[in-house]
C-alpha atoms as a PDB file:
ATOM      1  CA  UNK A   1     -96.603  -8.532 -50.748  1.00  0.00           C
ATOM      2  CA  UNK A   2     -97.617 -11.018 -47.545  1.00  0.00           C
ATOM      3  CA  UNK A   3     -94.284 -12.175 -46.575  1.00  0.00           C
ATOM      4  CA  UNK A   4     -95.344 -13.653 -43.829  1.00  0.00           C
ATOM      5  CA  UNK A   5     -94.018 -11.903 -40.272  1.00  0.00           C
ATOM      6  CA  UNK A   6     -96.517  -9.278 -38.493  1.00  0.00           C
ATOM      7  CA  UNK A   7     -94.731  -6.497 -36.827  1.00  0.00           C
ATOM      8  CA  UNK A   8     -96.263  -5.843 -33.620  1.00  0.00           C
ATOM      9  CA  UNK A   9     -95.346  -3.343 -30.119  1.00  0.00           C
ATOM     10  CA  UNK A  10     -92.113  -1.177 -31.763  1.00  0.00           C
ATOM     11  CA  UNK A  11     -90.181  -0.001 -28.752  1.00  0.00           C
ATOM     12  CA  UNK A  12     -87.011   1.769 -29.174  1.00  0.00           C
ATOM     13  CA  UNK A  13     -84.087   0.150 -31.252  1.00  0.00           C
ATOM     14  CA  UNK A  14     -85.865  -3.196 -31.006  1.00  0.00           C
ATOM     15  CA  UNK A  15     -89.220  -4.737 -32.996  1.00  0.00           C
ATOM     16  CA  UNK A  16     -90.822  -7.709 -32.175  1.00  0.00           C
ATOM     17  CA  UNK A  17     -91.801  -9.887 -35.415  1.00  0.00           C
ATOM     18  CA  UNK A  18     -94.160 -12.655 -34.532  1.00  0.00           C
ATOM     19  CA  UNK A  19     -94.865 -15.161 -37.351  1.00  0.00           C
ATOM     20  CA  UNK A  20     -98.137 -15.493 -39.621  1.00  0.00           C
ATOM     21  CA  UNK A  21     -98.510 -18.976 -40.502  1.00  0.00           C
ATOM     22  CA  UNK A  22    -100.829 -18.669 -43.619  1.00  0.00           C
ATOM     23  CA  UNK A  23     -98.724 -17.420 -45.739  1.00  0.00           C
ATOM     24  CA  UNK A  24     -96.780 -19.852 -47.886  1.00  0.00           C
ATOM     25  CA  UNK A  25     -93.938 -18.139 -47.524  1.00  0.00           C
ATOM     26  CA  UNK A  26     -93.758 -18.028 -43.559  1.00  0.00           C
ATOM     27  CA  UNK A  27     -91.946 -21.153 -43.023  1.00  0.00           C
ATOM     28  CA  UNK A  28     -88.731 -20.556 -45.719  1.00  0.00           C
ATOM     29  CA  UNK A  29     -88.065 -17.035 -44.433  1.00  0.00           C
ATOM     30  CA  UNK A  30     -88.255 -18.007 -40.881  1.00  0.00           C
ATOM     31  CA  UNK A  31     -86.064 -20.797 -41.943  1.00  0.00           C
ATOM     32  CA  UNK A  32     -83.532 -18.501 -43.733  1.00  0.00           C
ATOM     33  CA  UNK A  33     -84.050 -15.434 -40.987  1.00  0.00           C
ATOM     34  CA  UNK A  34     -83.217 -17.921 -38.270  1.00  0.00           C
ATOM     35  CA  UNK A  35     -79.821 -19.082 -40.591  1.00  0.00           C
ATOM     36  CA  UNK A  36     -78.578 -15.624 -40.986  1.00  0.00           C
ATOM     37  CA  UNK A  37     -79.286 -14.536 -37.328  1.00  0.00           C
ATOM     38  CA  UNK A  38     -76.688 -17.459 -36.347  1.00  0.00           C
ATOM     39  CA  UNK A  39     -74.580 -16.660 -38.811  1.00  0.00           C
ATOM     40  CA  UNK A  40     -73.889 -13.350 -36.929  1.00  0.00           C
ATOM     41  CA  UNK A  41     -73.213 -14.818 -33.574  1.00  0.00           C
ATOM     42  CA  UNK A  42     -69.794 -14.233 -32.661  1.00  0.00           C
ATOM     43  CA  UNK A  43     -67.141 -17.614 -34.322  1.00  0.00           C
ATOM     44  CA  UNK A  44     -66.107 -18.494 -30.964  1.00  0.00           C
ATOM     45  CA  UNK A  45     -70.106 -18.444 -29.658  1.00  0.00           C
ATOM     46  CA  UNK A  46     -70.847 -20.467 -32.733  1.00  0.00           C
ATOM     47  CA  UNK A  47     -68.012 -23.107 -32.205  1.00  0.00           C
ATOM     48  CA  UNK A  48     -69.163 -23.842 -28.403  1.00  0.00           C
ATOM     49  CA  UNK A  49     -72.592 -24.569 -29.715  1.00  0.00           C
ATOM     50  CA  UNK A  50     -71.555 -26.805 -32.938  1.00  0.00           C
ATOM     51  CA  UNK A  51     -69.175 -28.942 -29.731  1.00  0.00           C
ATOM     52  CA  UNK A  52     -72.774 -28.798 -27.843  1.00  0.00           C
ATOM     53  CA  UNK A  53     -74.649 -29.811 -30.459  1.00  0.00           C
ATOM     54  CA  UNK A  54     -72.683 -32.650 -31.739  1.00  0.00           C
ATOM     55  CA  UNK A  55     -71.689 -33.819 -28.304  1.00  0.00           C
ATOM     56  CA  UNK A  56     -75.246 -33.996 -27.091  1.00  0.00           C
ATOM     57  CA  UNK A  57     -77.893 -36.954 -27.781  1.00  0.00           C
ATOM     58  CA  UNK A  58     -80.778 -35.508 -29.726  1.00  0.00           C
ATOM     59  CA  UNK A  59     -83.252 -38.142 -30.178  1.00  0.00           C
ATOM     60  CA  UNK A  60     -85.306 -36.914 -26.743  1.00  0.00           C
ATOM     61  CA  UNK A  61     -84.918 -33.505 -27.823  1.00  0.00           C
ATOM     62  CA  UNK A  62     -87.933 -31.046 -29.189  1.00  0.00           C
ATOM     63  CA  UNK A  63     -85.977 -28.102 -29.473  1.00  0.00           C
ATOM     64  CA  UNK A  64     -82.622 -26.253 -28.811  1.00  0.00           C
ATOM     65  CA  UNK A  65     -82.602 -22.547 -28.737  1.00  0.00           C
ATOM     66  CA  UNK A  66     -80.121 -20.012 -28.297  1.00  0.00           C
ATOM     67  CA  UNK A  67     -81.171 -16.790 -26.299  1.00  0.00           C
ATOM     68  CA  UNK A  68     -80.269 -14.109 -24.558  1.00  0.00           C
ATOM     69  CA  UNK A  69     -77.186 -11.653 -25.366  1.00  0.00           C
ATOM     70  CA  UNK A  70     -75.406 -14.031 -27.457  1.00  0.00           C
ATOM     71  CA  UNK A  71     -78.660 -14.338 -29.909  1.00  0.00           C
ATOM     72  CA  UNK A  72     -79.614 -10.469 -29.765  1.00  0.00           C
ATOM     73  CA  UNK A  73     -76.059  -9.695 -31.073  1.00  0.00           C
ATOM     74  CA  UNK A  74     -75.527  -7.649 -27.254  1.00  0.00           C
ATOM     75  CA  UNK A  75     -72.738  -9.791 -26.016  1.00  0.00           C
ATOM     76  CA  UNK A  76     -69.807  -8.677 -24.462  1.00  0.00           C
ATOM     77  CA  UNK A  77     -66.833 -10.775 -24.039  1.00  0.00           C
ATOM     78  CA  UNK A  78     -67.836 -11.627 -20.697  1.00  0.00           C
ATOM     79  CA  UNK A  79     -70.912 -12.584 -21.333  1.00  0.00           C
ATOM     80  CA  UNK A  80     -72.411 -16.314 -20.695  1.00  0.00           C
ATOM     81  CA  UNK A  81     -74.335 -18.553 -23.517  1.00  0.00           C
ATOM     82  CA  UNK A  82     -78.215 -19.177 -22.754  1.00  0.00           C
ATOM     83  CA  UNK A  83     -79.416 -22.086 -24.212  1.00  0.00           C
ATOM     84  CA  UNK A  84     -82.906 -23.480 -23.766  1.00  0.00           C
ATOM     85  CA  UNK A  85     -83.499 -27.394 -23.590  1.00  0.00           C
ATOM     86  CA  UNK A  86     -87.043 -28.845 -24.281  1.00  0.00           C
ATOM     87  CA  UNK A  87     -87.622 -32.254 -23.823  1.00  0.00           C
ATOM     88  CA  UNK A  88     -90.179 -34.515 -25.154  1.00  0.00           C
ATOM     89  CA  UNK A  89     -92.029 -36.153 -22.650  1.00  0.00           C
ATOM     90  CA  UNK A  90     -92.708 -35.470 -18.913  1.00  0.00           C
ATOM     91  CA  UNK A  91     -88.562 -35.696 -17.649  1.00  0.00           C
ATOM     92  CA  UNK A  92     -85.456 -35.157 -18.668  1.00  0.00           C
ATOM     93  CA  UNK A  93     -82.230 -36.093 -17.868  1.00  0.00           C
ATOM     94  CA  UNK A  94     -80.993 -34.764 -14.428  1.00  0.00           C
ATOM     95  CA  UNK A  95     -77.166 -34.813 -15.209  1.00  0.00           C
ATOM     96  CA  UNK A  96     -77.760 -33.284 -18.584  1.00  0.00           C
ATOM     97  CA  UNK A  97     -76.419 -29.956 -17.966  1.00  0.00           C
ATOM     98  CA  UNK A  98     -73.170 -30.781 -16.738  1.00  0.00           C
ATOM     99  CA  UNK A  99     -72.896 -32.843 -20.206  1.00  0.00           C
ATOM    100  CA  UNK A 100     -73.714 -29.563 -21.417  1.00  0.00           C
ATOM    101  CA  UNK A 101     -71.020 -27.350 -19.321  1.00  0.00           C
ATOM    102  CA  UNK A 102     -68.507 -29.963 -19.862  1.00  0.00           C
ATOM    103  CA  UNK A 103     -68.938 -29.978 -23.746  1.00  0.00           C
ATOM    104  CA  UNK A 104     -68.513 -26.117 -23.360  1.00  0.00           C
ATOM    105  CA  UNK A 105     -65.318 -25.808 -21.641  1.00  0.00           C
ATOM    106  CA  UNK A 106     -63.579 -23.686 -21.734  1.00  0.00           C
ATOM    107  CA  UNK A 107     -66.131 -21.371 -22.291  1.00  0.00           C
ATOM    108  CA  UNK A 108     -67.071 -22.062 -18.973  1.00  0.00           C
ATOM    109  CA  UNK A 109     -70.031 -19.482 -18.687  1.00  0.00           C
ATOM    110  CA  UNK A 110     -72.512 -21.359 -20.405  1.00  0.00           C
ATOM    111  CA  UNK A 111     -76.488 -21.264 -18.997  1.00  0.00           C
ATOM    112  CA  UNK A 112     -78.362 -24.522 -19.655  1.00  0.00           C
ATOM    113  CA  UNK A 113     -82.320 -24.194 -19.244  1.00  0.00           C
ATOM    114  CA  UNK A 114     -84.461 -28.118 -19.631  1.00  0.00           C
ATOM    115  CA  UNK A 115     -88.038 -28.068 -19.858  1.00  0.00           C
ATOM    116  CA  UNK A 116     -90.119 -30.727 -20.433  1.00  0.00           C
ATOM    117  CA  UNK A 117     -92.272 -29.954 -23.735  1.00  0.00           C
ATOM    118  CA  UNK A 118     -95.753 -29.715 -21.618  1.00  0.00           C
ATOM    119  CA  UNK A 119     -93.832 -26.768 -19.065  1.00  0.00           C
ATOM    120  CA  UNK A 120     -92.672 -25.020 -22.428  1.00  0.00           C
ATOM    121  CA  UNK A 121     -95.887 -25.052 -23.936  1.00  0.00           C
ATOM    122  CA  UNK A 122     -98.124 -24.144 -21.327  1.00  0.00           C
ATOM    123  CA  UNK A 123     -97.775 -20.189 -20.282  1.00  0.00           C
ATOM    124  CA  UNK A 124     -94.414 -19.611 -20.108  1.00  0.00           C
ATOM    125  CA  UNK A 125     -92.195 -18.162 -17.753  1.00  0.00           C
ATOM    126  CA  UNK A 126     -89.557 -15.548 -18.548  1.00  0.00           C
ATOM    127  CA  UNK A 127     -86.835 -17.017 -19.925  1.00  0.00           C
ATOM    128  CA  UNK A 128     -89.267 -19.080 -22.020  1.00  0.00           C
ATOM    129  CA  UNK A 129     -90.507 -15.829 -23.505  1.00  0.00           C
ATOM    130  CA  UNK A 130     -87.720 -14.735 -24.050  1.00  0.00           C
ATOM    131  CA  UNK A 131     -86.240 -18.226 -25.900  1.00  0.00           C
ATOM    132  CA  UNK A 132     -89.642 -17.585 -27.886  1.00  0.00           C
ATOM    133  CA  UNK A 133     -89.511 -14.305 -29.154  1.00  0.00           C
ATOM    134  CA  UNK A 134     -85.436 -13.518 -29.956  1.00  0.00           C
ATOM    135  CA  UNK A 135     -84.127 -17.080 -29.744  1.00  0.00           C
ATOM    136  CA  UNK A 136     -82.199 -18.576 -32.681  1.00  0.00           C
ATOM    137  CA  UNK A 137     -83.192 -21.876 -33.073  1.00  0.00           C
ATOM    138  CA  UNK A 138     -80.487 -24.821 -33.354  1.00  0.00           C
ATOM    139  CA  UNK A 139     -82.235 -28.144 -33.592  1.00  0.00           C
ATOM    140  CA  UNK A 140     -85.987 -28.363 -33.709  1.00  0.00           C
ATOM    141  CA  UNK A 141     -86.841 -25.564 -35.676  1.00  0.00           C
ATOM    142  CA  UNK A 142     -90.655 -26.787 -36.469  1.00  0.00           C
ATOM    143  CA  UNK A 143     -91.053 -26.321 -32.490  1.00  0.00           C
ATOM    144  CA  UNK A 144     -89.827 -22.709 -32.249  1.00  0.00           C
ATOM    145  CA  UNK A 145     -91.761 -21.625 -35.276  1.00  0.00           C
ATOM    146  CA  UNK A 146     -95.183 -23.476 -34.293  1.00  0.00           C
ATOM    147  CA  UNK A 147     -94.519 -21.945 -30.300  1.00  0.00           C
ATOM    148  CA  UNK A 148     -93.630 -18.775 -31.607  1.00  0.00           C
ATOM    149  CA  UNK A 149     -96.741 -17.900 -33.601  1.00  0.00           C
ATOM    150  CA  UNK A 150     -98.967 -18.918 -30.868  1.00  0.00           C
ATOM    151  CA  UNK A 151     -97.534 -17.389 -28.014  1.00  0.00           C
ATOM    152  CA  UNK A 152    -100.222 -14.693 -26.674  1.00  0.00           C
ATOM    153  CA  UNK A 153     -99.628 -14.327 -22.876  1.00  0.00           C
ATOM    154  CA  UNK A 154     -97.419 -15.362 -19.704  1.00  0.00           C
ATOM    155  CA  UNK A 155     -98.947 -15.930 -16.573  1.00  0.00           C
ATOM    156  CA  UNK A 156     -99.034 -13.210 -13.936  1.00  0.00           C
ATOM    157  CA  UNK A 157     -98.155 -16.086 -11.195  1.00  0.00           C
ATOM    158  CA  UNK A 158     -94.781 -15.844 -12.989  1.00  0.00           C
ATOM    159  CA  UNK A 159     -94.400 -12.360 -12.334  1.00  0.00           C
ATOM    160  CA  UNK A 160     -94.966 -12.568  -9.048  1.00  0.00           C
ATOM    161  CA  UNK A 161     -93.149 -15.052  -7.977  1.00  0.00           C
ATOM    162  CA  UNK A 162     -90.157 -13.353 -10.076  1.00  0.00           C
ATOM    163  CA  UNK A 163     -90.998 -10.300  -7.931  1.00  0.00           C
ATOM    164  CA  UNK A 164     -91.058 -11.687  -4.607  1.00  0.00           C
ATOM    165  CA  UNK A 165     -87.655 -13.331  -5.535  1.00  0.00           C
ATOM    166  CA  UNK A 166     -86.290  -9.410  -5.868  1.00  0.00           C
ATOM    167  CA  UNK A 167     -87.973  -8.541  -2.369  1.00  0.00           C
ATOM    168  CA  UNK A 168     -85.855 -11.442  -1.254  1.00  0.00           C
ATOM    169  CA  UNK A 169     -82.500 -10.195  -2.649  1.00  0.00           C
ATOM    170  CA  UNK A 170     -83.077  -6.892  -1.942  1.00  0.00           C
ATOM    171  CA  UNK A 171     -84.177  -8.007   1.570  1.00  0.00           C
ATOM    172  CA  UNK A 172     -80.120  -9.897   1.565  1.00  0.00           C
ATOM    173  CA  UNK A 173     -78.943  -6.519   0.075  1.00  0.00           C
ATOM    174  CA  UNK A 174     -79.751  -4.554   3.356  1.00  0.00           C
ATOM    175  CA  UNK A 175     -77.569  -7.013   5.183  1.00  0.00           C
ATOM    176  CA  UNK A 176     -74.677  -6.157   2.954  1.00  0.00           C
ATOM    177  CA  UNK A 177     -72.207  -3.140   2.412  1.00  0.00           C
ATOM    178  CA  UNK A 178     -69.573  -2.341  -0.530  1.00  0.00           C
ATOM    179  CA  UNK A 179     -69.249  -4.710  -3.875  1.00  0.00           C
ATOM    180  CA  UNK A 180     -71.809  -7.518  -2.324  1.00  0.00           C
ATOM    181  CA  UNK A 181     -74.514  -4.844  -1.464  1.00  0.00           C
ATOM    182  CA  UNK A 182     -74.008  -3.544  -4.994  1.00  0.00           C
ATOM    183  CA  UNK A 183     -74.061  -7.115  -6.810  1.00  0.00           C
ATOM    184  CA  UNK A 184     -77.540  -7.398  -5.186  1.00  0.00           C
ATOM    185  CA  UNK A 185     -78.999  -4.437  -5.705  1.00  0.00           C
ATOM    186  CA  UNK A 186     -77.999  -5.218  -9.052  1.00  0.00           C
ATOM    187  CA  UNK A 187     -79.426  -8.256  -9.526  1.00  0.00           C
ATOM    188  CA  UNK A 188     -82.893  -6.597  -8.008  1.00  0.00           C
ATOM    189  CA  UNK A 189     -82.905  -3.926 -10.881  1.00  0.00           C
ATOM    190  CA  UNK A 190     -82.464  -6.863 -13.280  1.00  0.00           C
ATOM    191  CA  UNK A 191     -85.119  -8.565 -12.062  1.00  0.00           C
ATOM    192  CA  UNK A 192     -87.395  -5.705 -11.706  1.00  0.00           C
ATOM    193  CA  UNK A 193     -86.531  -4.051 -15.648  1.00  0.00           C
ATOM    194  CA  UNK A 194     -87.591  -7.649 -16.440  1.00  0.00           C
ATOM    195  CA  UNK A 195     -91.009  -7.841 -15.017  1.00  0.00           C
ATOM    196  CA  UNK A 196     -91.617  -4.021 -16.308  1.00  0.00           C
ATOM    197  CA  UNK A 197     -91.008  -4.451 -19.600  1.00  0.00           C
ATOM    198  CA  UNK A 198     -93.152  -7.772 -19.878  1.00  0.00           C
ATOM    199  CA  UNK A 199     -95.938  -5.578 -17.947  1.00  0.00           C
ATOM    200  CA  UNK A 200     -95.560  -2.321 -20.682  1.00  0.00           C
ATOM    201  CA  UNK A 201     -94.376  -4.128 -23.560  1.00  0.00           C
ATOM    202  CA  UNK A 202     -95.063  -7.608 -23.465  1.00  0.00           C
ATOM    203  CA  UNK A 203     -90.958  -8.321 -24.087  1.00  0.00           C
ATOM    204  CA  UNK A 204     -88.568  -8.958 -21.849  1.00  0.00           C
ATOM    205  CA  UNK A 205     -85.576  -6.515 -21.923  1.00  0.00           C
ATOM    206  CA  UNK A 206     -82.017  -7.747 -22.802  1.00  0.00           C
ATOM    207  CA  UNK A 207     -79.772  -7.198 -19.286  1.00  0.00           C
ATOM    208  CA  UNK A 208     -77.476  -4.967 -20.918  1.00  0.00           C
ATOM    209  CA  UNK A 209     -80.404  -2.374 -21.616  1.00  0.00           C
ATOM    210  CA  UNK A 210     -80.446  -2.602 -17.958  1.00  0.00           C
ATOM    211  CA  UNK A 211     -79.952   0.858 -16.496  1.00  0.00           C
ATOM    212  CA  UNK A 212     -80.268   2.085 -12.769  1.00  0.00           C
ATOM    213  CA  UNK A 213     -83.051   3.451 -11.388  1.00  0.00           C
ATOM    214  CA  UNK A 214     -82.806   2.918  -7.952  1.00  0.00           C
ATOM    215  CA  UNK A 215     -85.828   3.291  -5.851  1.00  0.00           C
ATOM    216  CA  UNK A 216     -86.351  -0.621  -5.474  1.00  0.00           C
ATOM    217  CA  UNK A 217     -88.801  -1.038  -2.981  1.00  0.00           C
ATOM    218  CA  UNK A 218     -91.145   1.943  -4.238  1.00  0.00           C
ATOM    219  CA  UNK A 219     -90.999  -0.054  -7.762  1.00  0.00           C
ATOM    220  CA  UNK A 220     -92.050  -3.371  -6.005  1.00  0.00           C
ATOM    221  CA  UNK A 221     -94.571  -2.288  -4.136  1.00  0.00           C
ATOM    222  CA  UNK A 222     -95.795  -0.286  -7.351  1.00  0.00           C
ATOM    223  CA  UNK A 223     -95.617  -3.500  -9.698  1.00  0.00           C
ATOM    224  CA  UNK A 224     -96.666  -5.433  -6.555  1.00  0.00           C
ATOM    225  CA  UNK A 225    -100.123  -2.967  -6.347  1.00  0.00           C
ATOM    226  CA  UNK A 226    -100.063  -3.224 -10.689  1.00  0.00           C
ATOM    227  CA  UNK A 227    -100.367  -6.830 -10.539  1.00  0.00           C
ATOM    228  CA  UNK A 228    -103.402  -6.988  -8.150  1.00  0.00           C
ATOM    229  CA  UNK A 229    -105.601  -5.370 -10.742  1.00  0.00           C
ATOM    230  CA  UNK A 230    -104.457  -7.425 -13.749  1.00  0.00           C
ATOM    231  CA  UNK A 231    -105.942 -11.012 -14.977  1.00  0.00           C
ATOM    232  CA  UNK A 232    -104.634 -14.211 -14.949  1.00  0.00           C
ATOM    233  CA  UNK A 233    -103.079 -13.689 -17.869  1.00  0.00           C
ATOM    234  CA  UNK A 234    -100.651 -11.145 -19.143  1.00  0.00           C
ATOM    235  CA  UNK A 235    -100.652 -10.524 -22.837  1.00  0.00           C
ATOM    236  CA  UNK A 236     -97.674 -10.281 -24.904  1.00  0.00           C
ATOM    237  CA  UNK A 237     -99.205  -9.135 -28.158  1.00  0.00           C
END
C-alpha cells in the first residue's frame, strides 16, 4: 500500500525518506512520524524546548525545527540544541536569539538559526538542508512538510563558500600548536565531511559520524577541482 514517504539514496545506518504529497495519507503519518521522533528526544532536551516554545512569541513565526544531534537521536551529554527559526516576512528580530539562550538556561549550549521565509525557501544552505531532511518540527509543521517534499538541490555557491571558510581555518591551524591546532583541524574535517557527503550523497552527515582523515588540503583542493565541473545546482535527490 502507498503510504506516502519515498525512500531515496540508502547510505549506511541512515535512509533518507522524502515525502509524496499525493497520497492521502502523507500528511497524518508525517504528522504522527514527526510526534514520535520528539517523543524520543532526550526529557531534559524536550523540557528546554517546551520553556522555548512557550517563552517565545509565535505569531511572526513560519516554522520551528529541531535539528542536528539532538533530533537524529546522536546526542551526547555535551552536546548543544540546534534549532532553526523562519520568519515570515523579509526580517526578523535582531535580539531574538538571546530571548532564545536566555529561555534555555541553563542548558546554556543552545544554537539558534533565523531565516527569513524567502532565504529558507530559496536553495538552501547547509544547515537548512539539514533542518529539512532530519529536523523534527515544533511549530509550523505545514512549512516543514510542504519544504520538505520539494527540496531538490542546494546551491554549489554554498559549498564553496563553506569550503573556502575550511581553507581559512586550516590556514589559522598552521599558526597554531597543541589543543588549539587540534580544535582547528577539527573543525576543518567537520566542515569538509560536510561538503562531501552533500557532494556523494546529497545529505549532510551528523558531526559525530565525523571521523579523521587527515590530508586537508589534498581534500580541498580535490572538492575545490570537483566543484569546477559541477552546475549551479547540486542535487539532493
Amino acid at each position: 500500500m502507498e503510504i506516502g514517504l519515498v525512500r531515496v539514496r540508502p547510505r549506511p545506518r541512515s535512509t533518507v525518506y522524502r515525502i509524496d504529497p499525493s497520497s492521502p495519507l502523507a500528511r497524518p503519518l508525517y504528522e504522527l512520524f514527526n510526534h514520535e521522533r520528539y517523543l524520543t528526544v532526550a526529557p531534559r532536551t524536550r523540557n528546554t524546548l517546551e520553556r522555548i516554545m512557550a517563552g517565545i512569541d509565535k505569531g511572526g513565526l513560519r516554522s520551528v525545527v529541531l535539528f542536528g544531534s539532538q533530533a537524529t537521536g546522536l546526542a551526547s551529554k555535551r552536546s548543544d540544541i540546534d534549532l532553526c527559526f523562519v520568519w515570515a516576512g523579509d526580517s526578523w528580530d535582531e535580539g531574538f536569539q538571546k530571548r532564545v539562550r536566555d529561555l534555555a538556561f541553563p542548558y546554556i549550549l543552545i544554537e539558534p538559526h533565523c531565516y527569513t521565509e524567502g532565504a529558507f525557501l530559496g536553495v538552501p544552505d547547509l544547515v537548512a538542508l539539514d533542518a529539512t531532511l532530519f529536523g523534527i518540527s515544533l511549530h509550523g509543521h505545514d512549512f516543514l512538510f510542504n519544504q520538505r517534499h520539494g527540496l531538490q538541490s542546494v546551491r554549489k555557491a554554498v559549498l564553496l563558500a563553506r569550503l573556502d571558510r575550511c581553507r581559512e581555518t586550516l590556514d589559522r591551524a598552521s599558526k597554531l600548536v597543541g589543543e588549539a591546532k587540534d580544535l582547528f583541524e577539527g573543525m576543518v574535517e567537520v566542515g569538509l565531511a560536510e561538503i562531501e557527503s552533500v557532494m556523494t550523497e546529497g545529505v549532510t552527515v551528523p558531526k559525530s559520524r565525523v571521523r579523521p582523515r587527515g590530508r586537508l588540503m589534498e581534500r580541498i583542493s580535490g572538492i575545490e577541482d570537483a566543484l569546477s565541473k559541477e552546475g549551479e545546482l547540486i542535487w539532493v535527490t
